[in-house]
N, C-alpha and C. Protein backbone atom coordinates (compact mmCIF):
# COMPACT_ATOMS: atom_id res chain seq x y z
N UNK A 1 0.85 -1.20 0.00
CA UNK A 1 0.00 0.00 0.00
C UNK A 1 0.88 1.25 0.00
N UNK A 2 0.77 2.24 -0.81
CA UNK A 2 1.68 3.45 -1.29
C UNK A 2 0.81 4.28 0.02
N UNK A 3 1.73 4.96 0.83
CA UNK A 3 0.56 6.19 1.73
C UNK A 3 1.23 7.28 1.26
N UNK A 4 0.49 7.80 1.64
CA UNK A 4 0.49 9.35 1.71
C UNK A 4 1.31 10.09 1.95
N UNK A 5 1.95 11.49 1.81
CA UNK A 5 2.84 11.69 2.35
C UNK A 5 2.45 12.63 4.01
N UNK A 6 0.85 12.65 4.19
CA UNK A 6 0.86 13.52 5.10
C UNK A 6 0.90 12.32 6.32
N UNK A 7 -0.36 10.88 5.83
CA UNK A 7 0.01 9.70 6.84
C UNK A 7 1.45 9.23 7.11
N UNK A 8 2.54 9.45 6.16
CA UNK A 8 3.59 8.92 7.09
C UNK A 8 4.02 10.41 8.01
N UNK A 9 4.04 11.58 7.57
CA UNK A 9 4.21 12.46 8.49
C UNK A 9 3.76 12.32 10.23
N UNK A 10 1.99 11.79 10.33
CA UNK A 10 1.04 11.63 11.23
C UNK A 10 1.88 10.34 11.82
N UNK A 11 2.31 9.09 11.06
CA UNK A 11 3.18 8.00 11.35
C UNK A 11 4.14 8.30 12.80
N UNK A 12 5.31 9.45 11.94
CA UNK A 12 6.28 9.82 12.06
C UNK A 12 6.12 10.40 13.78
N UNK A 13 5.23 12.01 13.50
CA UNK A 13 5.12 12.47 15.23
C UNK A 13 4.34 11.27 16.17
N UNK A 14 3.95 10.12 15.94
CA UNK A 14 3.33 9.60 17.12
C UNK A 14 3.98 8.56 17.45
N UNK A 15 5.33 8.16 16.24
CA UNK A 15 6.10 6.86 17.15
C UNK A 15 7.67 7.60 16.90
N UNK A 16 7.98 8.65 16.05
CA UNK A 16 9.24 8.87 16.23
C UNK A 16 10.00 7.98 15.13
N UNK A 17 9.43 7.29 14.63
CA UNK A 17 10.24 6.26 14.35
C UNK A 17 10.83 6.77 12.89
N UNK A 18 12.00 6.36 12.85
CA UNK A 18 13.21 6.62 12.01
C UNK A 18 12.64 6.03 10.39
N UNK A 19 12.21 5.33 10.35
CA UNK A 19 12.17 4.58 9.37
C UNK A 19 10.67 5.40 8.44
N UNK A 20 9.61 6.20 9.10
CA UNK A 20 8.60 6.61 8.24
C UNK A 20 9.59 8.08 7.85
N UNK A 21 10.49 8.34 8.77
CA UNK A 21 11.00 9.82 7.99
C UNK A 21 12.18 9.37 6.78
N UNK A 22 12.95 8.49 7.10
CA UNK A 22 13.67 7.68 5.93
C UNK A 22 12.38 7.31 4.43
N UNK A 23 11.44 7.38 4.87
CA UNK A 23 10.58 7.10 3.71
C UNK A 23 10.75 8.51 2.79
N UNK A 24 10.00 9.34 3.86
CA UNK A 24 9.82 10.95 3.42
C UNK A 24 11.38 11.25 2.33
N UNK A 25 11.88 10.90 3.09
CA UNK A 25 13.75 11.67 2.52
C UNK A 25 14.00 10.52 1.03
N UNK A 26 13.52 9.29 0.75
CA UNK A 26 13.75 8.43 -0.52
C UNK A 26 12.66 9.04 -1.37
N UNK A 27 11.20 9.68 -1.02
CA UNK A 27 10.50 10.31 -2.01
C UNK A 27 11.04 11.64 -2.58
N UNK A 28 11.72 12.38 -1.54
CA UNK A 28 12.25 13.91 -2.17
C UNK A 28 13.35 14.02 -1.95
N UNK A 29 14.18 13.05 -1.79
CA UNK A 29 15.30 13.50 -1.89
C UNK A 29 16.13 13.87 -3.38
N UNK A 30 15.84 13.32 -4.52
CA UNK A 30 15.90 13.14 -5.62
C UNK A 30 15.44 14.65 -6.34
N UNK A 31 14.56 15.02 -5.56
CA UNK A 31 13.50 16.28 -6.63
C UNK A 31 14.22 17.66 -5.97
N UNK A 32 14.54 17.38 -4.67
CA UNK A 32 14.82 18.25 -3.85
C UNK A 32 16.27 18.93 -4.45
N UNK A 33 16.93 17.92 -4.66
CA UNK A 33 18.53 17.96 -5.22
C UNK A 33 18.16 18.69 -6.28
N UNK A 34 17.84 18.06 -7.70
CA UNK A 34 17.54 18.47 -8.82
C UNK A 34 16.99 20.15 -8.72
N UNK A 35 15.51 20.42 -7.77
CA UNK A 35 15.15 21.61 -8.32
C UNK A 35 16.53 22.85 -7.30
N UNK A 36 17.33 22.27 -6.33
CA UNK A 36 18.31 23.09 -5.60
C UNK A 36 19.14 23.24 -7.37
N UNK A 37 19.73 22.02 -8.03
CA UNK A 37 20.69 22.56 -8.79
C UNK A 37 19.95 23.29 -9.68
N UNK A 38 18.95 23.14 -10.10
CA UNK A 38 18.74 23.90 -11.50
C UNK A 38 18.40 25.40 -11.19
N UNK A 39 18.08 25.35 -9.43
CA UNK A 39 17.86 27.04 -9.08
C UNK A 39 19.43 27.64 -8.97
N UNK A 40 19.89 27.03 -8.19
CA UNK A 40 21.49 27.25 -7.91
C UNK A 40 23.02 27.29 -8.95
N UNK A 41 22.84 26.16 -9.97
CA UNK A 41 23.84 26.16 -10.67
C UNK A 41 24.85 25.28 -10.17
N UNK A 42 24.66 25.04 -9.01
CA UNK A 42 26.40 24.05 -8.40
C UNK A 42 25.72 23.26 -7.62
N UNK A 43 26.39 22.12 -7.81
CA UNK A 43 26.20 20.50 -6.84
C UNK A 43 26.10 20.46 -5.76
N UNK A 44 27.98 20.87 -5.42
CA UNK A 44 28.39 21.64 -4.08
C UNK A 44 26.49 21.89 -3.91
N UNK A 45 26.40 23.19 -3.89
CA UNK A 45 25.54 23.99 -3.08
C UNK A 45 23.72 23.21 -2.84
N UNK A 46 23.92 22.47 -3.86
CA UNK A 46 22.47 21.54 -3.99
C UNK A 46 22.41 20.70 -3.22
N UNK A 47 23.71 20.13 -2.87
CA UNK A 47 24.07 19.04 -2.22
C UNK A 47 23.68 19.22 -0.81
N UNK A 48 24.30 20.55 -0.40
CA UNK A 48 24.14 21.25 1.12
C UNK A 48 23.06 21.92 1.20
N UNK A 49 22.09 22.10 0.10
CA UNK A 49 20.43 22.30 0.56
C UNK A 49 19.73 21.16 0.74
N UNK A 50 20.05 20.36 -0.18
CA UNK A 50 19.74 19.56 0.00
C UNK A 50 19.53 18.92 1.52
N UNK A 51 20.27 18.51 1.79
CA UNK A 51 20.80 18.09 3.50
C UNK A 51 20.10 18.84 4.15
N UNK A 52 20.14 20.33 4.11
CA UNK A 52 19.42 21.50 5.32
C UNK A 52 18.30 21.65 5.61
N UNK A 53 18.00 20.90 3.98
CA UNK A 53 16.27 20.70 3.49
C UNK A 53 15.50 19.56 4.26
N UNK A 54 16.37 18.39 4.59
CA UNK A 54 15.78 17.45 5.68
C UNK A 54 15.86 17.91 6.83
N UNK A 55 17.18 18.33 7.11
CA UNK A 55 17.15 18.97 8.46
C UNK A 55 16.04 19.73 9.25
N UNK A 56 16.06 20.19 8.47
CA UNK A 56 14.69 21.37 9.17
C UNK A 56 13.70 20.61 8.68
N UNK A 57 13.27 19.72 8.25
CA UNK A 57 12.18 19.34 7.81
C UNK A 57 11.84 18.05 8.78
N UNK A 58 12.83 17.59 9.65
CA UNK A 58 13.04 16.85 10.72
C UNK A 58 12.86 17.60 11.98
N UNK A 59 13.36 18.70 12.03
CA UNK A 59 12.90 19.42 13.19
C UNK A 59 11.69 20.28 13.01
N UNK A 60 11.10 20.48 11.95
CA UNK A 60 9.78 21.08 12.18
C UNK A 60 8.58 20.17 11.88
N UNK A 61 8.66 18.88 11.60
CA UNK A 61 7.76 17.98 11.80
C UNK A 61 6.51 18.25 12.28
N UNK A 62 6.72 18.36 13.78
CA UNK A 62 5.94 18.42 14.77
C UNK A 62 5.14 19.39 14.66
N UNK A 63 5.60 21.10 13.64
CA UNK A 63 4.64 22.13 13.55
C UNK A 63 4.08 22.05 12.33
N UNK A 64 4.46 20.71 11.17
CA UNK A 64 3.43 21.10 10.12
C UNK A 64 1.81 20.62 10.09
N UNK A 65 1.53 21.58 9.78
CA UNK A 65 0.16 21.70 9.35
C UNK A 65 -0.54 21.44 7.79
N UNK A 66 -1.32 20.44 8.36
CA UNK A 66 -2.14 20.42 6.39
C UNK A 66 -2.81 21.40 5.78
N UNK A 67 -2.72 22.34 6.45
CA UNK A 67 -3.20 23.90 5.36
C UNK A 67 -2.96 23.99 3.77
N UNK A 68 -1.36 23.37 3.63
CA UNK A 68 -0.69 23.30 2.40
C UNK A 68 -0.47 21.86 2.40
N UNK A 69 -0.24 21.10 1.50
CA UNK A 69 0.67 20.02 1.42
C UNK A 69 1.96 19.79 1.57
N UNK A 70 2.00 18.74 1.94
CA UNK A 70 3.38 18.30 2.55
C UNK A 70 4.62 18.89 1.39
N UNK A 71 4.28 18.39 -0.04
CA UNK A 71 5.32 18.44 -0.91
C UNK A 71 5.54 20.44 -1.43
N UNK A 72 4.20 20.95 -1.16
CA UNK A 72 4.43 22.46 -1.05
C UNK A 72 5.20 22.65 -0.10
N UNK A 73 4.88 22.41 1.20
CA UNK A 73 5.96 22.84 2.50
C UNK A 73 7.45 22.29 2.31
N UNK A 74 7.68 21.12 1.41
CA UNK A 74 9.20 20.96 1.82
C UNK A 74 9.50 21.89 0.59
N UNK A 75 8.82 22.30 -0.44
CA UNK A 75 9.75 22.89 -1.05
C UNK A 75 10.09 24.41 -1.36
N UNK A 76 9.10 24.60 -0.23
CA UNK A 76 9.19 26.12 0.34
C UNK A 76 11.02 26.31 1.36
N UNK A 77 10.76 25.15 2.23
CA UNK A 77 11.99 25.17 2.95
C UNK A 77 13.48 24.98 1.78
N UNK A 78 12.77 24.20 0.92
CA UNK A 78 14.30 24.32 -0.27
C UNK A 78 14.08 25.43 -0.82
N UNK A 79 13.38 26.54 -1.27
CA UNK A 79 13.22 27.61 -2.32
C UNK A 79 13.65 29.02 -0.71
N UNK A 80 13.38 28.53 0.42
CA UNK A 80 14.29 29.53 1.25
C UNK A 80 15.57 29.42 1.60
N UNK A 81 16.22 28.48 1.36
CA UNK A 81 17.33 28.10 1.86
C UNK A 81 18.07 28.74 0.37
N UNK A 82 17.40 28.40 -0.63
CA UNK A 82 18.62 28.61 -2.12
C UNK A 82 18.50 30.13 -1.89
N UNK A 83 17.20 30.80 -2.00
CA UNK A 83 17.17 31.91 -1.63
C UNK A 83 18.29 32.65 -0.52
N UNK A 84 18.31 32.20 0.65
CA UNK A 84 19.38 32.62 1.41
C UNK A 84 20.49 32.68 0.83
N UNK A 85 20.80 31.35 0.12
CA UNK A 85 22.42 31.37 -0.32
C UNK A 85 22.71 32.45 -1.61
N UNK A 86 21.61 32.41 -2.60
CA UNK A 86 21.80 33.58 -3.47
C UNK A 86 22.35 34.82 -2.91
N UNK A 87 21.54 35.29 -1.95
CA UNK A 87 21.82 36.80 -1.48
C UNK A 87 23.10 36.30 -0.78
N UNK A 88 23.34 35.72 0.36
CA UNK A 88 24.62 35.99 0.46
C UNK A 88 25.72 35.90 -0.24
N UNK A 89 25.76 35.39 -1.26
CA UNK A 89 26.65 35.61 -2.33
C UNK A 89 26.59 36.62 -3.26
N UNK A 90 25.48 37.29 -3.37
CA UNK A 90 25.09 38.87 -3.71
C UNK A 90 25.94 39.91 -2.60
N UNK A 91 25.87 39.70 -1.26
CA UNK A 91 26.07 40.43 -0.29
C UNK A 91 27.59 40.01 -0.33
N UNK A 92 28.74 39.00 -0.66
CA UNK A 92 29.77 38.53 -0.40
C UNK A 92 30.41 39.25 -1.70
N UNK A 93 30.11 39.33 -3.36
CA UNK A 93 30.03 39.82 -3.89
C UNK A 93 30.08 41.41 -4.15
N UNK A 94 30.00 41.80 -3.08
CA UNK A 94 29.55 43.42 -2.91
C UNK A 94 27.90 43.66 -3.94
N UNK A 95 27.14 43.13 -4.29
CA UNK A 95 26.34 43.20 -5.29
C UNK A 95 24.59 43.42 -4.69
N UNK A 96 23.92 44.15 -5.04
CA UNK A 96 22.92 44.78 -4.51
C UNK A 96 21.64 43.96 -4.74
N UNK A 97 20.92 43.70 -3.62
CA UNK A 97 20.29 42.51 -3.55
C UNK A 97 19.08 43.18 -3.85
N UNK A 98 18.55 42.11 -5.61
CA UNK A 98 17.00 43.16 -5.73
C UNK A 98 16.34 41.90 -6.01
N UNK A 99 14.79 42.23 -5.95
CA UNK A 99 13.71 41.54 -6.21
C UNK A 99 13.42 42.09 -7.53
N UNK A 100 13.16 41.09 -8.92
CA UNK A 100 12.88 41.49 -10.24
C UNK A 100 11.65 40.90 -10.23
N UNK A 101 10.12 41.83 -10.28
CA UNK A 101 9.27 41.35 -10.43
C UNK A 101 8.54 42.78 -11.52
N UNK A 102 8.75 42.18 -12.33
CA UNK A 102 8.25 43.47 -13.52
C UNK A 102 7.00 43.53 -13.82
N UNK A 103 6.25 45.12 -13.59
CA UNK A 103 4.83 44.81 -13.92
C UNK A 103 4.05 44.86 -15.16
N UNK A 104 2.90 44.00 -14.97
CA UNK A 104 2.37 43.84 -16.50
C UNK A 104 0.90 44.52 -16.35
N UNK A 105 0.74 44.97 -17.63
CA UNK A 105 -0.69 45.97 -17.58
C UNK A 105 -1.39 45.28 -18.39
N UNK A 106 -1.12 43.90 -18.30
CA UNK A 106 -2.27 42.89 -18.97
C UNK A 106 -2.96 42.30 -17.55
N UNK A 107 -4.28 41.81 -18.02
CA UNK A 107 -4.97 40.71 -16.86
C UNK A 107 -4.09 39.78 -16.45
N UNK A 108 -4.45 39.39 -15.91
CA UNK A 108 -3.92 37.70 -15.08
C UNK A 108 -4.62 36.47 -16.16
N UNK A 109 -5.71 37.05 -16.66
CA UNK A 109 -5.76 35.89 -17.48
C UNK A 109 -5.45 36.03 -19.14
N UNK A 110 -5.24 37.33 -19.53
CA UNK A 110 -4.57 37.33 -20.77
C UNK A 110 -2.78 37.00 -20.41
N UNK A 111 -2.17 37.32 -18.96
CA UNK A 111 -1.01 36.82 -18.93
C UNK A 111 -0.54 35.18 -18.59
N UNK A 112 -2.01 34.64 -17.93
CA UNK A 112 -1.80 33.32 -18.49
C UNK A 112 -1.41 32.51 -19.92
N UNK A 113 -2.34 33.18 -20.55
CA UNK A 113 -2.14 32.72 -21.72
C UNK A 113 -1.11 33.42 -23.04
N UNK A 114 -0.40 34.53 -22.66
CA UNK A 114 0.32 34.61 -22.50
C UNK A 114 1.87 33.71 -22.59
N UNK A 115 1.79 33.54 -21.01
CA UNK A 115 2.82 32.60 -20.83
C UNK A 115 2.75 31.12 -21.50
N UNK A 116 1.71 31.11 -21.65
CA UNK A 116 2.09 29.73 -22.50
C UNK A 116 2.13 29.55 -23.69
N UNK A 117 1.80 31.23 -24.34
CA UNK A 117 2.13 30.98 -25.72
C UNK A 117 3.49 31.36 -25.81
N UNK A 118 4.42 32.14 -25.27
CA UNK A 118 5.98 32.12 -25.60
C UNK A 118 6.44 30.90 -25.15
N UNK A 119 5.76 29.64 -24.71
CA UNK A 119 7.01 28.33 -24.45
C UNK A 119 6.45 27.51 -25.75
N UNK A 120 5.77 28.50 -26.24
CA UNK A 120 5.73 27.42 -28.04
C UNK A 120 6.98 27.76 -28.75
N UNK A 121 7.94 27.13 -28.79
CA UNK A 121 9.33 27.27 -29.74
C UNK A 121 9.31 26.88 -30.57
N UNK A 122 9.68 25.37 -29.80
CA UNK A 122 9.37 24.59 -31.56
C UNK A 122 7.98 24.16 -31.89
N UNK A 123 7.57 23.76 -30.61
CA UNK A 123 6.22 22.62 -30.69
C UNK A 123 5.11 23.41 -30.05
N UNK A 124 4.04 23.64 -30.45
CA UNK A 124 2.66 24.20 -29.58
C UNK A 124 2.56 23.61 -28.41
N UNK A 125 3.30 22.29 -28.17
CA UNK A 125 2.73 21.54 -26.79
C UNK A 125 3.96 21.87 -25.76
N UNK A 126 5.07 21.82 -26.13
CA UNK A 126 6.16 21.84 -25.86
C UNK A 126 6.64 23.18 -24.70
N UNK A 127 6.81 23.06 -23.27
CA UNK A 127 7.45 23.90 -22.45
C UNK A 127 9.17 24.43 -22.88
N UNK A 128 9.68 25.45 -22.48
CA UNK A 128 10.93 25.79 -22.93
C UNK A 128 12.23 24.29 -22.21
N UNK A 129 11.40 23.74 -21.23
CA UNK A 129 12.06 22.88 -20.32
C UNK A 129 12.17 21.59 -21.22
N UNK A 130 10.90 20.88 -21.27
CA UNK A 130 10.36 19.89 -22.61
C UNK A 130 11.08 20.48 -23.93
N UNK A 131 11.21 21.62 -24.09
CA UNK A 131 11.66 21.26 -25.56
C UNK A 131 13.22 21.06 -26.12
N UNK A 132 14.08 21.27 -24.69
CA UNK A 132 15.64 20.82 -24.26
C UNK A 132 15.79 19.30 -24.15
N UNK A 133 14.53 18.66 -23.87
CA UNK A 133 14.02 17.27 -23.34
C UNK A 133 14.36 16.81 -24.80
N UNK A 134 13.42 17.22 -25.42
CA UNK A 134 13.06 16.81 -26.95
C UNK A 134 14.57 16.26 -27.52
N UNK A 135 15.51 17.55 -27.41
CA UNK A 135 16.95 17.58 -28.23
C UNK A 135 18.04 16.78 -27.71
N UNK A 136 17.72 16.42 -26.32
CA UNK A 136 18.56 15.92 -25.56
C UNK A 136 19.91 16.72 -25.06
N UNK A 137 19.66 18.23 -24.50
CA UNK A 137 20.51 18.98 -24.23
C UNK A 137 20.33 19.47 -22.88
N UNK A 138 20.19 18.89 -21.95
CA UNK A 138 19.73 19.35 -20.77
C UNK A 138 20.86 20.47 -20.32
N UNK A 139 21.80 20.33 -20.76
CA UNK A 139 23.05 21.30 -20.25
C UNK A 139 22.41 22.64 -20.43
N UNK A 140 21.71 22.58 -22.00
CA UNK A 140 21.51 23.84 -22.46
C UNK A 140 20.69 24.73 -21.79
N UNK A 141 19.31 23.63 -21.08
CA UNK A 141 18.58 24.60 -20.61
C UNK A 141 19.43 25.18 -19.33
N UNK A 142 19.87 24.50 -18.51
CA UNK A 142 20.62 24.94 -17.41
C UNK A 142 21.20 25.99 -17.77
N UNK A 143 22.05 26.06 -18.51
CA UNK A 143 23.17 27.61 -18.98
C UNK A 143 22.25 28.74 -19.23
N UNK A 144 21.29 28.23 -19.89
CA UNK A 144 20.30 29.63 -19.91
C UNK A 144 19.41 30.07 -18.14
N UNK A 145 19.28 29.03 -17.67
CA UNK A 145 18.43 29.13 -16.97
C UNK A 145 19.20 29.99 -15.69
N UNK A 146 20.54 29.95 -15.72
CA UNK A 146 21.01 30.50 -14.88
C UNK A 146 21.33 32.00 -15.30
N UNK A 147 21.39 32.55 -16.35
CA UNK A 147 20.80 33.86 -16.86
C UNK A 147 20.07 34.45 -16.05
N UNK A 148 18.85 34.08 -16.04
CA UNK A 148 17.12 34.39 -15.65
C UNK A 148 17.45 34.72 -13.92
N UNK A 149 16.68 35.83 -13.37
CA UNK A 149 16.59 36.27 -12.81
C UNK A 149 16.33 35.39 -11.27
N UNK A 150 16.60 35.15 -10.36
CA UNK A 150 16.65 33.77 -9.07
C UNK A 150 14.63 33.54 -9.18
N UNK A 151 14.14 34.41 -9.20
CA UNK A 151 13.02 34.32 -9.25
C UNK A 151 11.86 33.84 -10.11
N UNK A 152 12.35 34.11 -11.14
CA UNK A 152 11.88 33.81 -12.73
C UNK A 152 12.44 32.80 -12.69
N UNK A 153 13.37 32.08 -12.37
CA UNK A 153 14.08 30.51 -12.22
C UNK A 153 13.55 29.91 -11.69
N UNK A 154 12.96 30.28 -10.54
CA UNK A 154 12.05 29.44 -9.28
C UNK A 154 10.92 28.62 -10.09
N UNK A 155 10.44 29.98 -10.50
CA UNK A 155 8.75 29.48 -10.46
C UNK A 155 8.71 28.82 -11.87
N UNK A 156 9.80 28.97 -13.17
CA UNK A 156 9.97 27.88 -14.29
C UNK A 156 10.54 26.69 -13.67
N UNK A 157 11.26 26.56 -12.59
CA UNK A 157 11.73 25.03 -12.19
C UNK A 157 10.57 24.23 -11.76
N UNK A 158 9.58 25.27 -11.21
CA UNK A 158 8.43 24.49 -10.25
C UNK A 158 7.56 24.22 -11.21
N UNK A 159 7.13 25.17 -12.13
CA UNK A 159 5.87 24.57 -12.89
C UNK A 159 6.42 23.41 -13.98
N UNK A 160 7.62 24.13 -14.99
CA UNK A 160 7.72 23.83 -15.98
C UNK A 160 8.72 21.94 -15.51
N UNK A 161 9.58 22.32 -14.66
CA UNK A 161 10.36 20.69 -14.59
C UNK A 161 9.92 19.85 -13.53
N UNK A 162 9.06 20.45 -11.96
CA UNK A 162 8.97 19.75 -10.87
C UNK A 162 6.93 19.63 -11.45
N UNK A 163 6.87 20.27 -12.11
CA UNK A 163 5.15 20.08 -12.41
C UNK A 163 3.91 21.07 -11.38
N UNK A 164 4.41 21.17 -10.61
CA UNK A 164 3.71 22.39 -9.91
C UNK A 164 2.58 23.45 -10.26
N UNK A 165 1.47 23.35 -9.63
CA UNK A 165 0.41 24.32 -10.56
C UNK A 165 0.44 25.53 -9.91
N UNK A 166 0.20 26.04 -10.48
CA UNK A 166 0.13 28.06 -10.06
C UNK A 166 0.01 28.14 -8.31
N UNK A 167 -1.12 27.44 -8.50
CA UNK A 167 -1.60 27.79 -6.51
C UNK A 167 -0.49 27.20 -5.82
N UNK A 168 -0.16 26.20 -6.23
CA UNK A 168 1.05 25.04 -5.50
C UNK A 168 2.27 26.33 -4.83
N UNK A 169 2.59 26.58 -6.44
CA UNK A 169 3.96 27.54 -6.37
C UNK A 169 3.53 28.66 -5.41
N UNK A 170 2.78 29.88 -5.43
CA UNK A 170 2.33 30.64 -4.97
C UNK A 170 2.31 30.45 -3.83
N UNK A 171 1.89 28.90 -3.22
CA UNK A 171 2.08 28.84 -2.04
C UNK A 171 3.74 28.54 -1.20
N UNK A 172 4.45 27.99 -1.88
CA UNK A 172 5.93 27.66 -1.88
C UNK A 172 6.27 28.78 -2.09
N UNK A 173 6.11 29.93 -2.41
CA UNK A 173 7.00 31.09 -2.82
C UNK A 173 6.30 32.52 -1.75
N UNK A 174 5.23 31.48 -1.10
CA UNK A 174 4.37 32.83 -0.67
C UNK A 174 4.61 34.39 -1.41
N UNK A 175 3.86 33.94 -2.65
CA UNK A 175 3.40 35.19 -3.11
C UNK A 175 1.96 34.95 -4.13
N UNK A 176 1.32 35.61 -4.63
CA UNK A 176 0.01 35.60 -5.45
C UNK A 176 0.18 34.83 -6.52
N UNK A 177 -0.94 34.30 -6.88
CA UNK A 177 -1.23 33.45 -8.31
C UNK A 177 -0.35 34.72 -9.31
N UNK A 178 -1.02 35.75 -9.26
CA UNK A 178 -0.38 36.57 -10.77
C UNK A 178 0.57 36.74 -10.51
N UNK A 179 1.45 37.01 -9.61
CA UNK A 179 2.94 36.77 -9.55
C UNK A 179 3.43 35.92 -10.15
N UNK A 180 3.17 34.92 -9.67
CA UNK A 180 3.68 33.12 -10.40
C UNK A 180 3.44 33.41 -12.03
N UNK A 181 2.70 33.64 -12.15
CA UNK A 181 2.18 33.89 -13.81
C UNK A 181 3.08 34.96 -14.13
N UNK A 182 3.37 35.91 -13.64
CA UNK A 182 4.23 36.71 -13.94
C UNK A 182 5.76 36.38 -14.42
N UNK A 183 6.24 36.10 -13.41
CA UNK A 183 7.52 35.58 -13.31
C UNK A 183 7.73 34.60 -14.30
N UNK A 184 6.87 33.55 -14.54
CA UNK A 184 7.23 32.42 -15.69
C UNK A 184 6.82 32.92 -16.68
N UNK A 185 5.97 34.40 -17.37
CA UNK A 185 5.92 34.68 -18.44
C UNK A 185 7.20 35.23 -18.93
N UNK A 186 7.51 36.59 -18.32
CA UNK A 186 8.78 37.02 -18.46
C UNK A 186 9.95 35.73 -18.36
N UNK A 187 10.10 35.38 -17.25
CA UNK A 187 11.15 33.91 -17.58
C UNK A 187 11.11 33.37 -18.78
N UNK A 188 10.39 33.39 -19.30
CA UNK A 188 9.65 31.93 -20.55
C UNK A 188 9.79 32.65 -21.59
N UNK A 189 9.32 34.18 -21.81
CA UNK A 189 9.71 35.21 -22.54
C UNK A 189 11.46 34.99 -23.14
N UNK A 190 12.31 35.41 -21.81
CA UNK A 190 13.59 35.41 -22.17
C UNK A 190 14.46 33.98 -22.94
N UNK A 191 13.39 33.03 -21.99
CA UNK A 191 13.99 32.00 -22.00
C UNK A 191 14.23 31.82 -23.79
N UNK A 192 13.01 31.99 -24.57
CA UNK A 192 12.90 31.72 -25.49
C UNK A 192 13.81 32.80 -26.76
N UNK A 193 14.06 33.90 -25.97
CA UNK A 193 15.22 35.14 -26.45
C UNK A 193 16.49 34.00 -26.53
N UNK A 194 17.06 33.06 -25.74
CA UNK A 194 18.20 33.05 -25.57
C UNK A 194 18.27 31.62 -26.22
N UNK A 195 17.21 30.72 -26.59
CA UNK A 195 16.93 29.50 -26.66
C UNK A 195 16.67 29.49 -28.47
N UNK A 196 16.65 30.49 -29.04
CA UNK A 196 16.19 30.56 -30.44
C UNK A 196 17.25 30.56 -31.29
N UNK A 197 18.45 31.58 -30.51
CA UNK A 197 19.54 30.93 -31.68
C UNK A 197 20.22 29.27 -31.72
N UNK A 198 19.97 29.26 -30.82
CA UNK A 198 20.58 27.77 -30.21
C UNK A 198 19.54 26.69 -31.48
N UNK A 199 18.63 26.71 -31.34
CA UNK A 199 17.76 25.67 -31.66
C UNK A 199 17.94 26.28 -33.25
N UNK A 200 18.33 27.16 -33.76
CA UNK A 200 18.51 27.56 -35.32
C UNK A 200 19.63 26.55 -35.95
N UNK A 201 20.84 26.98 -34.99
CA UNK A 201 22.17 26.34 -34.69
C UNK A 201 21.74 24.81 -35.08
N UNK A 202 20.90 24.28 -34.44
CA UNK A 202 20.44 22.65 -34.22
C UNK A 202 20.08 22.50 -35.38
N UNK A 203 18.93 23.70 -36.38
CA UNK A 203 18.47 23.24 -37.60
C UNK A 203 16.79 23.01 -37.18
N UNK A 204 17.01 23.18 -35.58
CA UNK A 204 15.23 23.40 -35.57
C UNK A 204 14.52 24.46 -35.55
N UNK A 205 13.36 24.13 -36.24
CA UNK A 205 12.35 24.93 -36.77
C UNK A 205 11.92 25.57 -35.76
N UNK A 206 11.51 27.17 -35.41
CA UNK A 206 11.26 27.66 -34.11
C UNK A 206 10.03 28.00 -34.67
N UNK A 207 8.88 28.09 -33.71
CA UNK A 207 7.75 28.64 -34.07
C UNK A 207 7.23 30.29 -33.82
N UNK A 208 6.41 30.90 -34.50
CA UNK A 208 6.67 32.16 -34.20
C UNK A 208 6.02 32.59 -33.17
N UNK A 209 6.07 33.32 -32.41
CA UNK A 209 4.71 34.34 -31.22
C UNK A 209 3.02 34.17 -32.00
């Protein structure tokens, strides 16, 4: 029987026992790593969110609450921790720590749609993430992706590679649905600025706006 991830949580605070949180850590430990590197850029540093990401997720056990889901809450604790490490390397850097959230004087629901019409590149179905999938260049999206602004990175790692729906993220990022929409339009926008010569290069056909 596959459970849940909130029943082994409920498991977990009433016997302690080692073995339902060893469960928790073989379901995300894998996703956890992955969305640290593709926000971060380095192993090193994925590696050690990774880790910090159970940590605290071992010691706050006892205060989570099902308001959100389990897999929103751990990956709020990974999207604060990369967060931390960004800025201090902004701040170590001498480099001025900003929030890029650019505003749009479209709806929320013309910028939905929107955003999903700039991740048509090559394919109408195709995300900017999926369509690196397609070519078999995963390097590529990474090099671009670390371009893109820490924020605009977030919320394309969450929807576009971890699967995450608007409300999900919004809640992991504590900020508004049109934010989230925001951020992955512009992200998805650039993405596709930096992703078009590349895929010319390849000989693939890009599709237009």
């Amino acid at each position: 029987m596959d459970h849940t991830d909130e029943s082994i949580v409920e498991q977990f605070r009433q016997t302690k026992d080692a073995t339902q949180f060893k469960s928790l850590v073989r379901r995300y430990q894998n996703r956890i790593y992955n969305a640290a590197f593709r926000i971060l850029g380095s192993k090193d540093e994925a590696e050690e969110v990774t880790q910090d990401t159970f940590l605290r997720v071992h010691q706050g056990l006892d205060r989570f609450r099902e308001q959100a889901s389990f897999s929103s809450w751990i990956f709020r604790i990974t999207h604060n921790l990369c967060v931390d490490l960004v800025r201090a390397k902004q701040r170590k850097a001498g480099l001025k720590v900003v929030s890029f959230d650019p505003q749009s004087t479209q709806s929320e629901d013309e910028l939905y749609d929107s955003a999903n019409s700039v991740s048509q590149i090559a394919d109408p179905m195709l995300s900017p993430a999926q369509l690196v999938d397609e070519v078999e260049q995963q390097e590529v999206i990474q090099k671009y992706l670390m371009e893109l602004p820490e924020n605009q990175r977030t919320a394309i790692v969450l929807h576009d590679i971890e699967g995450f729906q608007y409300q999900e993220i919004a809640e992991i990022l504590g900020t508004s649905v049109g934010t989230v929409r925001s951020r992955i339009y512009y992200g998805r926008m650039k993405l596709r600025e930096l992703l078009t010569p590349y895929f010319a290069s390849q000989g693939v056909q890009t599709a237009s706006r």
